[in-house]
C-alpha atoms as a PDB file:
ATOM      1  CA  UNK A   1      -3.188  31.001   6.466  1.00  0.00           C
ATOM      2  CA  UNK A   2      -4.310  34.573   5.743  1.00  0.00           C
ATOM      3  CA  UNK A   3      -1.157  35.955   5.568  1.00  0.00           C
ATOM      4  CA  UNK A   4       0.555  33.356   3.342  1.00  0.00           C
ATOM      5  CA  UNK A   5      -3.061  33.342   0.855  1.00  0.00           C
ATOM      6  CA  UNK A   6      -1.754  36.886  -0.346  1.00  0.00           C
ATOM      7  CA  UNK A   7       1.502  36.669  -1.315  1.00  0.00           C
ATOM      8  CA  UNK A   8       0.670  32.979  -3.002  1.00  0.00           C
ATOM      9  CA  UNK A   9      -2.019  34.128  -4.842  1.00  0.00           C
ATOM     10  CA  UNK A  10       0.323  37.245  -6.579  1.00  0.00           C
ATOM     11  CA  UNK A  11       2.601  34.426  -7.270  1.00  0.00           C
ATOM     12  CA  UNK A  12       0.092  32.450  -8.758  1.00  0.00           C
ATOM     13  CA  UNK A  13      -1.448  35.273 -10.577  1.00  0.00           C
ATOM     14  CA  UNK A  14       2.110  36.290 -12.055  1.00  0.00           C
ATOM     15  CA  UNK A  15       2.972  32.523 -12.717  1.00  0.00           C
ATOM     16  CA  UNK A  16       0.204  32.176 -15.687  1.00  0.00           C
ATOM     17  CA  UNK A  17       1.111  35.222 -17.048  1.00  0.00           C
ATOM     18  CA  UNK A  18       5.015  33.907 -16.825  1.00  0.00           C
ATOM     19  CA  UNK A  19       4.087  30.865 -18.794  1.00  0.00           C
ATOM     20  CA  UNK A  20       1.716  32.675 -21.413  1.00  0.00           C
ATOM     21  CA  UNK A  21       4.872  35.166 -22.226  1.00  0.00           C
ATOM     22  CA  UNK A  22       7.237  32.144 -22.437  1.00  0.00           C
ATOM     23  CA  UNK A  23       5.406  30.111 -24.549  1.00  0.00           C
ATOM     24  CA  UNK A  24       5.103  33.218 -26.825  1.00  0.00           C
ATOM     25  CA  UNK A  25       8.605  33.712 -26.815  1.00  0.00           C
ATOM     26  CA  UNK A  26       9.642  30.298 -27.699  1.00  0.00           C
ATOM     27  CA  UNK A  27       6.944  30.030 -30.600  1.00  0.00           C
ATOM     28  CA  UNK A  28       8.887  33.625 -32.053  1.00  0.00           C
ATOM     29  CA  UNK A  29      12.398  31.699 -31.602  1.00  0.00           C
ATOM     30  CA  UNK A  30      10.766  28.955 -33.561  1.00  0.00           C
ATOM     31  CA  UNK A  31       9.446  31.200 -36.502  1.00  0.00           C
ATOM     32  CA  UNK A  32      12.912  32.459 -36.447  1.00  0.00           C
ATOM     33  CA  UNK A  33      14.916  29.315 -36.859  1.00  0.00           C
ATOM     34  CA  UNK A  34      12.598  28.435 -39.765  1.00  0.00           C
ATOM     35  CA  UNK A  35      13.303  31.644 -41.461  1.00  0.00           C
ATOM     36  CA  UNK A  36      17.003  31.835 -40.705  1.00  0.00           C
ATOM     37  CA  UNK A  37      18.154  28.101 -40.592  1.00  0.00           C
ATOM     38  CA  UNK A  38      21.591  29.071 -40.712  1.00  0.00           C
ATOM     39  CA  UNK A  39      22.570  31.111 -38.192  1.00  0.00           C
ATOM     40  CA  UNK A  40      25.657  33.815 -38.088  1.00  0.00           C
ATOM     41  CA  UNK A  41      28.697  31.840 -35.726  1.00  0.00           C
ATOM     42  CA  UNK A  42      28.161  34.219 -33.353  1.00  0.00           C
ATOM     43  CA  UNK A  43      24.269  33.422 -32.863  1.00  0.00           C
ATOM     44  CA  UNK A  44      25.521  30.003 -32.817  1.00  0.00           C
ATOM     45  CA  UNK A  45      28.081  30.375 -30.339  1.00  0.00           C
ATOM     46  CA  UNK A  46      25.251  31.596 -28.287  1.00  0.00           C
ATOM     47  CA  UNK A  47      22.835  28.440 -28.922  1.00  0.00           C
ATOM     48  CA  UNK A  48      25.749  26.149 -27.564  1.00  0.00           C
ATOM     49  CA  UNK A  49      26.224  28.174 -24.734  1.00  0.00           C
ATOM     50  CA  UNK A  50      22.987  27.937 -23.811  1.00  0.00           C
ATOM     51  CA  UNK A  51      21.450  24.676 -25.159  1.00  0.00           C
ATOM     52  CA  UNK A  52      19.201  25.956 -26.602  1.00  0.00           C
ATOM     53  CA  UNK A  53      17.289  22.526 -27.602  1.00  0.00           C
ATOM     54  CA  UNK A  54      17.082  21.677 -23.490  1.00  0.00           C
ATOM     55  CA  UNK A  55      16.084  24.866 -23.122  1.00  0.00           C
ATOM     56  CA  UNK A  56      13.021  24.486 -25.140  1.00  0.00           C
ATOM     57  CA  UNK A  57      12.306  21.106 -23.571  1.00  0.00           C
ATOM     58  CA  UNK A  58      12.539  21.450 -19.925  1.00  0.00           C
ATOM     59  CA  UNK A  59      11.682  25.505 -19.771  1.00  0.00           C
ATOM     60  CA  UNK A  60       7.885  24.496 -19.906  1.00  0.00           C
ATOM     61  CA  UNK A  61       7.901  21.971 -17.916  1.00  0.00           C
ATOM     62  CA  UNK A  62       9.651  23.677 -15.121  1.00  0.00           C
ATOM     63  CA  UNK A  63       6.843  26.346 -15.266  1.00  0.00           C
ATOM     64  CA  UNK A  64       4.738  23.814 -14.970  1.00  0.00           C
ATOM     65  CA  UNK A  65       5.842  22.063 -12.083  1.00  0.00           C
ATOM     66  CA  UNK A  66       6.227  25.671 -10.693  1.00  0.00           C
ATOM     67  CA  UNK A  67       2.059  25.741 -11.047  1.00  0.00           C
ATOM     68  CA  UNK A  68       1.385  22.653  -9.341  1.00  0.00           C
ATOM     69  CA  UNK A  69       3.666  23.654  -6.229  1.00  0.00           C
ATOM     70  CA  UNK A  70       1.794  26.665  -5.970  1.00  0.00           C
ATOM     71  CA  UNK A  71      -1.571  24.999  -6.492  1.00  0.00           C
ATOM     72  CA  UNK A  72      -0.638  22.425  -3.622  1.00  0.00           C
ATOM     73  CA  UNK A  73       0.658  25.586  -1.774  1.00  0.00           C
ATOM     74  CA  UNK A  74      -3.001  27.366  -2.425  1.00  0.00           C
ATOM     75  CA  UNK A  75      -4.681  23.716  -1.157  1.00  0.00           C
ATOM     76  CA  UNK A  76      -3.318  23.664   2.011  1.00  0.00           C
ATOM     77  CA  UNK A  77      -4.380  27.360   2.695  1.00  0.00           C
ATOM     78  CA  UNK A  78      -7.664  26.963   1.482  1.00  0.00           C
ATOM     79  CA  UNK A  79      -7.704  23.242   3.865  1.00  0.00           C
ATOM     80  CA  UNK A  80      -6.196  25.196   6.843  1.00  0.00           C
ATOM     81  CA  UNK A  81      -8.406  28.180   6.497  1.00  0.00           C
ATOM     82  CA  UNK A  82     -11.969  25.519   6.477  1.00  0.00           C
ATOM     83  CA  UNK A  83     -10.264  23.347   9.076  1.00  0.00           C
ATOM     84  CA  UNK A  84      -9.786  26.153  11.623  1.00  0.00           C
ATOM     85  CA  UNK A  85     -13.411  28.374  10.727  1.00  0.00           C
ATOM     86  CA  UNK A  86     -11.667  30.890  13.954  1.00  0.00           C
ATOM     87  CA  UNK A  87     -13.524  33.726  12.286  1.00  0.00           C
ATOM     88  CA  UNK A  88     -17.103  31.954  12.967  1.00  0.00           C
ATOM     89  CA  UNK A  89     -19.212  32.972  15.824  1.00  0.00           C
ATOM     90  CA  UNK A  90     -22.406  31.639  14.692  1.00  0.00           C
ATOM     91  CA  UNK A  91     -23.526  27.975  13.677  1.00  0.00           C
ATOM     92  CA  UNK A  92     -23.586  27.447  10.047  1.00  0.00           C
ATOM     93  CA  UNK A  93     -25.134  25.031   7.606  1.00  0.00           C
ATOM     94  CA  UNK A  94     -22.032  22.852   7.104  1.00  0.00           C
ATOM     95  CA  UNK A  95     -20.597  20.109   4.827  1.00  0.00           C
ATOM     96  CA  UNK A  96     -18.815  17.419   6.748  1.00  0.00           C
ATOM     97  CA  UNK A  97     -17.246  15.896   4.097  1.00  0.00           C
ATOM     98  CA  UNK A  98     -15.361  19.084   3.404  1.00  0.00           C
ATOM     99  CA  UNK A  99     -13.887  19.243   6.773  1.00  0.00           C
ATOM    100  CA  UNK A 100     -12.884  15.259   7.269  1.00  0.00           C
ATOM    101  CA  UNK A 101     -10.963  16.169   3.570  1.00  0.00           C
ATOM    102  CA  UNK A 102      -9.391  19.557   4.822  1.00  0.00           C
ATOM    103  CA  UNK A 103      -8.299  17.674   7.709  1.00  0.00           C
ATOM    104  CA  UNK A 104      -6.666  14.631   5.749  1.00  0.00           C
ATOM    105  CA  UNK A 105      -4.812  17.080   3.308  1.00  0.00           C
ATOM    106  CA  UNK A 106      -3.312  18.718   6.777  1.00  0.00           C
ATOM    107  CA  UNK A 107      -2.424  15.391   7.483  1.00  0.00           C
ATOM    108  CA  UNK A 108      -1.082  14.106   4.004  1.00  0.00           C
ATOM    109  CA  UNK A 109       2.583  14.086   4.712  1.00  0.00           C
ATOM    110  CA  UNK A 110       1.969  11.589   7.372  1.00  0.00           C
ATOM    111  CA  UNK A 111      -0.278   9.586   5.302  1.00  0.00           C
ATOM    112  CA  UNK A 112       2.688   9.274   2.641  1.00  0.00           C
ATOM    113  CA  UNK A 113       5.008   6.103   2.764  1.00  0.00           C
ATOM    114  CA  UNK A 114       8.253   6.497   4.674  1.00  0.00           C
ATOM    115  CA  UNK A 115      11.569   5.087   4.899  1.00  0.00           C
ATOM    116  CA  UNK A 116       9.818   2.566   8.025  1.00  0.00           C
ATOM    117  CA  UNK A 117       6.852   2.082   7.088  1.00  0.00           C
ATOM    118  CA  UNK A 118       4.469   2.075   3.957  1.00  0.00           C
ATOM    119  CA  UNK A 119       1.696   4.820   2.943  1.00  0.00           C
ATOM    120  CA  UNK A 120      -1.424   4.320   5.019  1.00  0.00           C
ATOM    121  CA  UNK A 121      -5.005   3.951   2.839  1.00  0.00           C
ATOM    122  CA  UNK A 122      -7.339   6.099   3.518  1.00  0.00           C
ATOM    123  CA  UNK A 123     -10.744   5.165   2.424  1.00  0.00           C
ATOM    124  CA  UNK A 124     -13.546   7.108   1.826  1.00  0.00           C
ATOM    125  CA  UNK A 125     -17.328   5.788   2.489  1.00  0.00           C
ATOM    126  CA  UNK A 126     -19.242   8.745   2.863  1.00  0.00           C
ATOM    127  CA  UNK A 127     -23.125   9.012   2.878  1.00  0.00           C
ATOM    128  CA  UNK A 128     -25.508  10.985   1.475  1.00  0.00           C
ATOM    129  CA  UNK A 129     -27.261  13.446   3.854  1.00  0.00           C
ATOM    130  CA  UNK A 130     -27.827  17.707   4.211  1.00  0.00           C
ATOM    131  CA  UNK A 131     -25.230  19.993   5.855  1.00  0.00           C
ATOM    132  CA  UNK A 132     -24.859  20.278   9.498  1.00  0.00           C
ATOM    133  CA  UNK A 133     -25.389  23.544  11.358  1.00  0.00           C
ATOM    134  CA  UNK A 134     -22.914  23.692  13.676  1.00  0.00           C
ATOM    135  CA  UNK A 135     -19.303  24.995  14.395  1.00  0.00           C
ATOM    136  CA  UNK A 136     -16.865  23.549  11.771  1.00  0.00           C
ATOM    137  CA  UNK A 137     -13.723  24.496  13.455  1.00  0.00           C
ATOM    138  CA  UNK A 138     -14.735  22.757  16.388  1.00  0.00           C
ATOM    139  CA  UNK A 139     -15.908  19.609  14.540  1.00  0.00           C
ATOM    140  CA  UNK A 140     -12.442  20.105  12.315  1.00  0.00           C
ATOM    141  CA  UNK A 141     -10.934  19.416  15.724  1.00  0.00           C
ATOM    142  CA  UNK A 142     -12.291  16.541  16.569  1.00  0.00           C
ATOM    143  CA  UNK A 143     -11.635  14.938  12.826  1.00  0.00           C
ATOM    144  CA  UNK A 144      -8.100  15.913  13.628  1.00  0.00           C
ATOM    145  CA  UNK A 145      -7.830  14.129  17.330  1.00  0.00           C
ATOM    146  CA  UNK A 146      -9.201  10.757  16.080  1.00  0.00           C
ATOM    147  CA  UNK A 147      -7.584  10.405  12.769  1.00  0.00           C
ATOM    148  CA  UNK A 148      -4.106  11.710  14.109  1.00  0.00           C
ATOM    149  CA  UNK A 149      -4.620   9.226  17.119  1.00  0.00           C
ATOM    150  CA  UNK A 150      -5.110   6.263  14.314  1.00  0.00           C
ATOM    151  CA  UNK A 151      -2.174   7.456  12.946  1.00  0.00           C
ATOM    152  CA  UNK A 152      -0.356   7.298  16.016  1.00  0.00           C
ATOM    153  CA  UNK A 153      -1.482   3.644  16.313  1.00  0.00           C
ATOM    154  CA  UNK A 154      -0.785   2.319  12.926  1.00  0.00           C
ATOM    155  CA  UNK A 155       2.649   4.039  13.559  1.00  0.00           C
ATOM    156  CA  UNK A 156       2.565   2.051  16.247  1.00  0.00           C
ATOM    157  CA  UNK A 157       1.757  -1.499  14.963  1.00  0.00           C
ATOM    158  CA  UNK A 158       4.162  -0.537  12.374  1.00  0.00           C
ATOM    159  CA  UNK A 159       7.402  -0.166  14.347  1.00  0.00           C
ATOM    160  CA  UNK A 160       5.719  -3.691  16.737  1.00  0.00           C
ATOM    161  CA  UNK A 161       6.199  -5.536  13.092  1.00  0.00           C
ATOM    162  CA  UNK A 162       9.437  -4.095  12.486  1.00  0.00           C
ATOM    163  CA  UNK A 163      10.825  -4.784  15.935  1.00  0.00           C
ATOM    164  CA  UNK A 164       9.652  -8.897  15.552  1.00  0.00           C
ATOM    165  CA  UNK A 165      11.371  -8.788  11.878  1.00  0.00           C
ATOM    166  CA  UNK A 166       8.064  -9.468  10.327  1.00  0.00           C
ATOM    167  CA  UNK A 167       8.314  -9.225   6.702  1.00  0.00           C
ATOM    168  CA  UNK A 168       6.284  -6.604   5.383  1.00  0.00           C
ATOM    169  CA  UNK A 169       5.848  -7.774   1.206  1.00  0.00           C
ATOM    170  CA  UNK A 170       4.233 -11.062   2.533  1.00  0.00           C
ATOM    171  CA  UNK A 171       2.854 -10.833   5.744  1.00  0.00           C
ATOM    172  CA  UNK A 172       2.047  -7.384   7.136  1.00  0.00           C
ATOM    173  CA  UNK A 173      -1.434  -5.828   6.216  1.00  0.00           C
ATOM    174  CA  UNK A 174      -1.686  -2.658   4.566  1.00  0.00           C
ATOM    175  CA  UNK A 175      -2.039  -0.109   7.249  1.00  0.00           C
ATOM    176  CA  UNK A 176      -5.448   1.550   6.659  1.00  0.00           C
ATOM    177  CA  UNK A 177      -7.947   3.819   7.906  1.00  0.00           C
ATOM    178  CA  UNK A 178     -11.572   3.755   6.587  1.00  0.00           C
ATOM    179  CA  UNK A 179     -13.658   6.940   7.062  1.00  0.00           C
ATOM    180  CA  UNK A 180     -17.349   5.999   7.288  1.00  0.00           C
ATOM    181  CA  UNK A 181     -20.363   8.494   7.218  1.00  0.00           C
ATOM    182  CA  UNK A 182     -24.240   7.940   7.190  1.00  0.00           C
ATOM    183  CA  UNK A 183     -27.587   9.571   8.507  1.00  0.00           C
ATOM    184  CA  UNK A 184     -29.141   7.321  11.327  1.00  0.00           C
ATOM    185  CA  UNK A 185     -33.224   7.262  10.938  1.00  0.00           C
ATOM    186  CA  UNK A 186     -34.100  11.015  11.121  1.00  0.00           C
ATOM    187  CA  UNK A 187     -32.262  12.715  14.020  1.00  0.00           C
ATOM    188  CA  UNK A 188     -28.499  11.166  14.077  1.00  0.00           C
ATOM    189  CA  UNK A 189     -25.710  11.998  11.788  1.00  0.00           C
ATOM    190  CA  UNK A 190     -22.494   9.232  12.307  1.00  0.00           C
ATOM    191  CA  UNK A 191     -19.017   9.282  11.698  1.00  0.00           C
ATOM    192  CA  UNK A 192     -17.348   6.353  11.933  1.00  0.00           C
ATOM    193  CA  UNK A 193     -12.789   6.223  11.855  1.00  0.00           C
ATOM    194  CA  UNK A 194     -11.142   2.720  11.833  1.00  0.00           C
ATOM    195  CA  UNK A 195      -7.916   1.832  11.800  1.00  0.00           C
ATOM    196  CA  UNK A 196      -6.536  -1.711  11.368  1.00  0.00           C
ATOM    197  CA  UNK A 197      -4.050  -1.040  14.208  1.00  0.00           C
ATOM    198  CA  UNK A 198      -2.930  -2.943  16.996  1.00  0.00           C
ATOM    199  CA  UNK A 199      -6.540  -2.356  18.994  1.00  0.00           C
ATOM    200  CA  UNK A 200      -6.852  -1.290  22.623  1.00  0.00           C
ATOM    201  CA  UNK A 201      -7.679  -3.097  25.517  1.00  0.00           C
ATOM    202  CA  UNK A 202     -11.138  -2.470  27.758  1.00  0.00           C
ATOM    203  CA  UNK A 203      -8.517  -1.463  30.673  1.00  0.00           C
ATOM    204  CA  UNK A 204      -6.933   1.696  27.984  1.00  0.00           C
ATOM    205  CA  UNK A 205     -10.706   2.034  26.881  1.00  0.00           C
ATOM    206  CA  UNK A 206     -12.162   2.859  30.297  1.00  0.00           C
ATOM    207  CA  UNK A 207     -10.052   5.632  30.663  1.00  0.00           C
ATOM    208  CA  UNK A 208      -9.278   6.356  27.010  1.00  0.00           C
ATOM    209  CA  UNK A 209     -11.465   9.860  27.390  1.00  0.00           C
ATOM    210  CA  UNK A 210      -9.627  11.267  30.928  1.00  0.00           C
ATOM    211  CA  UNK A 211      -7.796  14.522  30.856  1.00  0.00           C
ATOM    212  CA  UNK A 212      -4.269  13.810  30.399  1.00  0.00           C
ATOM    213  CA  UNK A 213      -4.122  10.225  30.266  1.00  0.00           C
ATOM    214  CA  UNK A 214      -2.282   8.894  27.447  1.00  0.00           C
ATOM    215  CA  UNK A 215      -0.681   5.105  26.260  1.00  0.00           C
ATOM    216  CA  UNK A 216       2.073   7.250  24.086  1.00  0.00           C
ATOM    217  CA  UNK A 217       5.597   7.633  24.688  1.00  0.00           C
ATOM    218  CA  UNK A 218       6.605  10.967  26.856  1.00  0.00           C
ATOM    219  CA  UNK A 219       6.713  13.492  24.457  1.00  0.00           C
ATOM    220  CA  UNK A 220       4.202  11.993  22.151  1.00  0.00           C
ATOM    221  CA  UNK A 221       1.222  12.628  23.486  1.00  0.00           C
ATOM    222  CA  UNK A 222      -0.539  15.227  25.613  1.00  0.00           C
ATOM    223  CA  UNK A 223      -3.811  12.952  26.731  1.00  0.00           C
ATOM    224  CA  UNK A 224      -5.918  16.197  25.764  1.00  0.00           C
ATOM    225  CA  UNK A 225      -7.183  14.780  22.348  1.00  0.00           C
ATOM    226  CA  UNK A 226      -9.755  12.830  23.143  1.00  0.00           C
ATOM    227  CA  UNK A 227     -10.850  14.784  26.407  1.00  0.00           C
ATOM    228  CA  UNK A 228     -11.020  17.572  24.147  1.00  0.00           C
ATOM    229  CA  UNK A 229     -13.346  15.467  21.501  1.00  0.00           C
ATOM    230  CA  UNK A 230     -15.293  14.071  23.901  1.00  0.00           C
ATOM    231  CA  UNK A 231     -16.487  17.705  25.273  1.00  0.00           C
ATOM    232  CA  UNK A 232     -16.806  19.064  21.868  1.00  0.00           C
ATOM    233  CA  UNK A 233     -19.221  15.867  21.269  1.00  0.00           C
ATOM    234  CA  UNK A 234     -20.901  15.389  24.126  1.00  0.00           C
ATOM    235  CA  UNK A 235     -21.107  18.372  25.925  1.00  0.00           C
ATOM    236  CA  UNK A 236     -21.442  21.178  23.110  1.00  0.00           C
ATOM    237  CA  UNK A 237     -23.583  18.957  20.892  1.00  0.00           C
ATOM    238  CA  UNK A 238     -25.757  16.813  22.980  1.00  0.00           C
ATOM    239  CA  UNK A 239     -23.871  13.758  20.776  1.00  0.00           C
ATOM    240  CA  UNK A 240     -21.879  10.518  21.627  1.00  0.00           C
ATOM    241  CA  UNK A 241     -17.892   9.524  21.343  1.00  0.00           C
ATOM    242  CA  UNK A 242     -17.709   5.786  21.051  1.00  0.00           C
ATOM    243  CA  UNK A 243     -15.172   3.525  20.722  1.00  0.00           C
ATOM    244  CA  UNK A 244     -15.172   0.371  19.781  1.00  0.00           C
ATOM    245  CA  UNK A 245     -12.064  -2.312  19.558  1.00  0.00           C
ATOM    246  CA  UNK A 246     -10.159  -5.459  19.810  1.00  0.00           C
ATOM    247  CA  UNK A 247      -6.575  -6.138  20.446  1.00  0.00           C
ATOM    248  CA  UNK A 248      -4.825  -6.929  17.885  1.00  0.00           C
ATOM    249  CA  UNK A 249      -7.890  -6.656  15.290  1.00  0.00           C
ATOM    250  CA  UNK A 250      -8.279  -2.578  14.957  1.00  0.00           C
ATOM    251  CA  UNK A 251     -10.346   0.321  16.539  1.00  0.00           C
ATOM    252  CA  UNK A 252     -12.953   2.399  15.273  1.00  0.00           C
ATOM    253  CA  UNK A 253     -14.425   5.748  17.309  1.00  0.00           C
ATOM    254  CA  UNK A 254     -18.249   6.988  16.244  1.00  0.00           C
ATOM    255  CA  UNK A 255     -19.151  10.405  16.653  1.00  0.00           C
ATOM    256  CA  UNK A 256     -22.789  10.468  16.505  1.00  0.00           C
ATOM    257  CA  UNK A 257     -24.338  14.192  15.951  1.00  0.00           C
ATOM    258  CA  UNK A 258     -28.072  15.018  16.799  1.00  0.00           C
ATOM    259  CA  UNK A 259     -29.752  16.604  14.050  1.00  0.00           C
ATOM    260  CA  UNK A 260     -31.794  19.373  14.178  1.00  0.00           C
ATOM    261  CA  UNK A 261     -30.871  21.394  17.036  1.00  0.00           C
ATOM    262  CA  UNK A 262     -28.840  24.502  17.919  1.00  0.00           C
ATOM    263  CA  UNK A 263     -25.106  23.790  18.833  1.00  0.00           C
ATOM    264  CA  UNK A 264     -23.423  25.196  22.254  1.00  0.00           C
ATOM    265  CA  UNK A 265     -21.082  27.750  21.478  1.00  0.00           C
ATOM    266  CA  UNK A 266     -17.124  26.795  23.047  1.00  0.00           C
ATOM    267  CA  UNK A 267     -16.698  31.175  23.413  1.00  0.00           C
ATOM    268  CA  UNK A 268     -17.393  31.513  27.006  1.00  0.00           C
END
């Protein structure tokens, strides 16, 4: 992320400049058709070869679709830069909020409809309550685990529907996943994920946190995810890794965060 947030940025920095200069240039080529409406042939020639009237039209607007692809560009480095948090060796006072959104925008292109399947909501519900000191990038991680696994499963339910010919403008739901924060009494902070996937049964749930174990097809799936979250939770932050669900009706996992304390460092 470092190395692509310097050559961006000189792109971005030259870009403005770039579109200052052409608008300038385009205003003088205006003054100059209203002072010399009729133009020699040869000039002419040259505004047929070039067209110039598209040319006028579509020049700022490329420039301008050039500074939004560099602003997404600039996004994702800022979101991949707060989602990671490598460089941190302390605990810090830190917003939540900022790392569930750095960790969707990672995760946008599989949030976006595709040829099999429609977009997926994401809804926001967030609480009001003081930053956390902890470890973002290890938090980060754990955001990333749960909502990529609901992913996974609404990917899932998805292809089911598509496989029994169900017909998705009438009868399917609108796959979503609702994001759900609040402060508990004094000493808890939760963080609730649902998805309105196809659920899990309490057989999958009793061993949904082992090393390795995994319902996804080979290749898919490492089983490390939620081992991984469930140490980060539990063990580095004296919290709790729920989760909650009911075939065919959803699931939703709750990280719940004691407040107040000094976090475990995951540096040996």
């Amino acid at each position: 992320a470092h190395e692509i947030n310097n050559p961006v940025n000189f792109i971005h920095g030259n870009l403005l400049h770039t579109s200052e200069y052409t608008h300038d240039l385009l205003r003088l080529l205006g003054a100059y058709q209203q002072a010399y409406p009729e133009p020699s042939p040869a000039v002419k020639a040259a505004i047929d070869v070039s067209d110039l009237e598209f040319l006028n039209e579509d020049l700022p607007k490329m420039l301008s679709s050039m500074k939004v692809g560099v602003d997404r560009i600039r996004q994702l480095v800022l979101s991949l830069r707060n989602f990671a948090r490598l460089d941190e060796v302390e605990t810090k006072p830190t917003n939540i909020h900022e790392g569930i959104d750095s960790t969707l925008l990672i995760l946008q292109s599989h949030l976006k409809p595709k040829a099999d399947r429609p977009g997926i909501q994401v809804i926001k519900e967030y609480g009001d309550f003081p930053p956390l000191e902890c470890y973002a990038g290890q938090l980060n991680q754990v955001f990333m685990n749960l909502l990529s696994n609901a992913i996974d499963a609404l990917e899932a339910k998805t292809n089911l529907e598509a496989k029994t010919k169900l017909d998705h403008a009438s009868n399917a739901v609108l796959p979503t996943i609702r994001i759900q924060t609040a402060k508990l009494g004094d000493n808890w902070l939760s963080i609730e994920i649902t998805d309105n996937g196809p659920g899990i049964t309490d057989s999958v749930k009793q061993r949904i946190f082992q090393p390795f174990f995994t319902t996804k097809a080979a290749g898919k799936g490492t089983g490390l995810g939620l081992s991984i979250s469930h140490q980060i939770v539990v063990e580095k932050y004296n919290g709790q890794l729920e989760c909650m669900s009911v075939p065919g009706k959803g699931t939703t996992f709750r990280v719940k965060i004691p407040l107040g304390q000094r976090q475990k460092s995951l540096v040996a």
